[in-house]
Protein backbone atom coordinates (compact mmCIF):
# COMPACT_ATOMS: atom_id res chain seq x y z
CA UNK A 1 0.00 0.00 0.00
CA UNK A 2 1.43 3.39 -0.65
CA UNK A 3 0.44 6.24 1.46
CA UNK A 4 -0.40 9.72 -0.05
CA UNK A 5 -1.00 12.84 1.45
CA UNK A 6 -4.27 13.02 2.50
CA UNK A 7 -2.19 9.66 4.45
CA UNK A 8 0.15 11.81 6.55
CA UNK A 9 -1.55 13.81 9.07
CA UNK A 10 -0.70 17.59 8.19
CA UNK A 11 0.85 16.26 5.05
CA UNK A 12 -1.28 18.36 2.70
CA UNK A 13 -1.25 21.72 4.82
CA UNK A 14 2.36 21.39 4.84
CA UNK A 15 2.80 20.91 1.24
CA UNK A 16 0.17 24.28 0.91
CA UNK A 17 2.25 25.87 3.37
CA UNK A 18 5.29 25.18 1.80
CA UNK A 19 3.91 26.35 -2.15
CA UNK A 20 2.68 29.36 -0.53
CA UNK A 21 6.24 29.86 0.95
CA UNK A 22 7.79 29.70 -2.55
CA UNK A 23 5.58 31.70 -4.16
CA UNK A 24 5.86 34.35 -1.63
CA UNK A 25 9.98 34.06 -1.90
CA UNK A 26 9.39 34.15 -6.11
CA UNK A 27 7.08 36.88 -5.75
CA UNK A 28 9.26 39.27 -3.57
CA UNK A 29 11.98 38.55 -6.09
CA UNK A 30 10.50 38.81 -9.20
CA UNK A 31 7.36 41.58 -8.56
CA UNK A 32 9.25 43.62 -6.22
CA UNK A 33 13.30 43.57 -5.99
CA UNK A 34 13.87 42.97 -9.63
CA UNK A 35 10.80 44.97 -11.21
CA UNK A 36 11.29 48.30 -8.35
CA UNK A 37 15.34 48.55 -9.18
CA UNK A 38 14.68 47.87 -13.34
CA UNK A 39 12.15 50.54 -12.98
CA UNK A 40 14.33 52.76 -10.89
CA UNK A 41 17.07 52.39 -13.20
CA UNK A 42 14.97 52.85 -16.36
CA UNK A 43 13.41 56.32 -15.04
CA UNK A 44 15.83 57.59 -12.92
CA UNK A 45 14.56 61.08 -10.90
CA UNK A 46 11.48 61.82 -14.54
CA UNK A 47 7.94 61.79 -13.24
CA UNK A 48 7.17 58.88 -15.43
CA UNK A 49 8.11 56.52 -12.79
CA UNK A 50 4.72 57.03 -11.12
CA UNK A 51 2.47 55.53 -14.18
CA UNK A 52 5.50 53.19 -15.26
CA UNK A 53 5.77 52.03 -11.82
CA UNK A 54 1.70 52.07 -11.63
CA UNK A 55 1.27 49.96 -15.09
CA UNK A 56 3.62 47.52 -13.57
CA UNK A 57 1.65 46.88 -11.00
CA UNK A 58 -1.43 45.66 -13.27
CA UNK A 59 0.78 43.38 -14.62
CA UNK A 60 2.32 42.38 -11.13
CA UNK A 61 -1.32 41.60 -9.61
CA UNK A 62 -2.35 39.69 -12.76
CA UNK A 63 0.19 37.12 -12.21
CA UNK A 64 -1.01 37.21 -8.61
CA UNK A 65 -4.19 36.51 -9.40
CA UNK A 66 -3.70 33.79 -12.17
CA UNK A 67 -1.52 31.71 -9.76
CA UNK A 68 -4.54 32.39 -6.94
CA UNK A 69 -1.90 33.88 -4.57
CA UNK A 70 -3.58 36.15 -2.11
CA UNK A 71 -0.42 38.93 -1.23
CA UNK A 72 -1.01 39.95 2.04
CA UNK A 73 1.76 38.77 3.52
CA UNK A 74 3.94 40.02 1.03
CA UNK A 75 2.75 43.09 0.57
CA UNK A 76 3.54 43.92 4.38
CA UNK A 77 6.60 42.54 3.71
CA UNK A 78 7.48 44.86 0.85
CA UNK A 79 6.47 48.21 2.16
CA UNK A 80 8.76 47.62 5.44
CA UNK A 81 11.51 46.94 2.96
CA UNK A 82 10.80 50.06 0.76
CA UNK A 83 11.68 52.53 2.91
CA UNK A 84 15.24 51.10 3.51
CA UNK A 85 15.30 50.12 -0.16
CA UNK A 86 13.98 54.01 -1.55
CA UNK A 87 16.62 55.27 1.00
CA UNK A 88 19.89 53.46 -0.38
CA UNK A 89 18.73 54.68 -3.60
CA UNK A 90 18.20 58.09 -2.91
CA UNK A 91 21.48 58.27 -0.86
CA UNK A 92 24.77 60.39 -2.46
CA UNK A 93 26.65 57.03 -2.66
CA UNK A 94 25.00 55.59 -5.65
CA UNK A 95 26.65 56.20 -8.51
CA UNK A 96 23.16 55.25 -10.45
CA UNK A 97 21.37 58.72 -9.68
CA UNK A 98 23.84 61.21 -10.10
CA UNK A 99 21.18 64.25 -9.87
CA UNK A 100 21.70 66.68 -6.94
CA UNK A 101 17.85 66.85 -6.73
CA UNK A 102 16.80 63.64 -6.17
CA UNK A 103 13.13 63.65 -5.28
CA UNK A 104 12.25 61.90 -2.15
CA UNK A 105 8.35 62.04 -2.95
CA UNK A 106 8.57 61.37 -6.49
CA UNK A 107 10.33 57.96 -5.19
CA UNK A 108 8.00 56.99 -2.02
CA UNK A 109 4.90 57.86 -4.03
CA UNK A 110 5.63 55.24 -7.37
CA UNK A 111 7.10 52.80 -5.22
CA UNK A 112 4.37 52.62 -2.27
CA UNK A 113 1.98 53.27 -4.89
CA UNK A 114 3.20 50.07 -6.79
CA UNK A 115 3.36 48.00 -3.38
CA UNK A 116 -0.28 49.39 -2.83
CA UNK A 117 -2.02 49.01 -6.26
CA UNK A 118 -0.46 44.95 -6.55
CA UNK A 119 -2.54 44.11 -3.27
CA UNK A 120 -5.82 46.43 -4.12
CA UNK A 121 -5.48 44.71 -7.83
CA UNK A 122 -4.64 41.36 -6.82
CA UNK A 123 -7.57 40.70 -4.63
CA UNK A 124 -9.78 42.67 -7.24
CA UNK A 125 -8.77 40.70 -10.20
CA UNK A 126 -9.60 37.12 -7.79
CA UNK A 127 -13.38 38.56 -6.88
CA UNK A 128 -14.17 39.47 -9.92
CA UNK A 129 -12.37 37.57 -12.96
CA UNK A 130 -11.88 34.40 -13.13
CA UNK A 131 -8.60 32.73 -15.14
């Protein structure tokens, strides 16, 4: 006889548990470290990073919602991290941003936007569409 799952007692919760886990980890690297910084580098201190940085977040909470991932967890995870991350880059050491007038708001406003839109999306595009 070979056991499954549904066998081991907590054997499917962990295995949920441990796909939410991963998708959380894949998320925070994909959706927010790789996506913010490309974006940060492609913009630079121009007010198009707000609806750059705002489009990317429709696509950001579509994936969300087609994998059924509900970012809640993540999402508190990336705006404590933004405000270390939006410092480093608006700090006179990087050689990225060479601009005198870097603009604090301009940064905190696309990038909390972003964080903010992905969960207010994601849970919108689950209620209402399915995929």
């Amino acid at each position: 006889m070979i056991l499954g799952l549904e066998d081991i007692p907590g054997g499917s919760t962990a295995i949920s548990f441990l796909v939410w886990l991963g998708l959380t980890l894949l998320f925070y690297l994909v959706c927010y470290v790789a996506a913010l910084n490309v974006m940060d580098d492609l913009t630079k201190n121009s007010w198009v990073k707000i609806p750059a940085m705002w489009a990317l977040a429709v696509v950001s909470a579509g994936l969300m919602s087609i994998l059924h991932y509900k970012p809640l967890a993540l999402v508190t995870i990336m705006a404590v991290t933004n405000y270390s991350r939006v410092q480093k880059q608006i700090s006179s050491d990087n050689k990225n941003f060479k601009d005198p007038k870097m603009s604090k708001t301009l940064f905190y406003i696309a990038s909390y936007g972003y964080i903010f839109l992905v969960l207010g999306l994601a849970y919108y595009f689950q209620l209402n569409h399915s995929f």
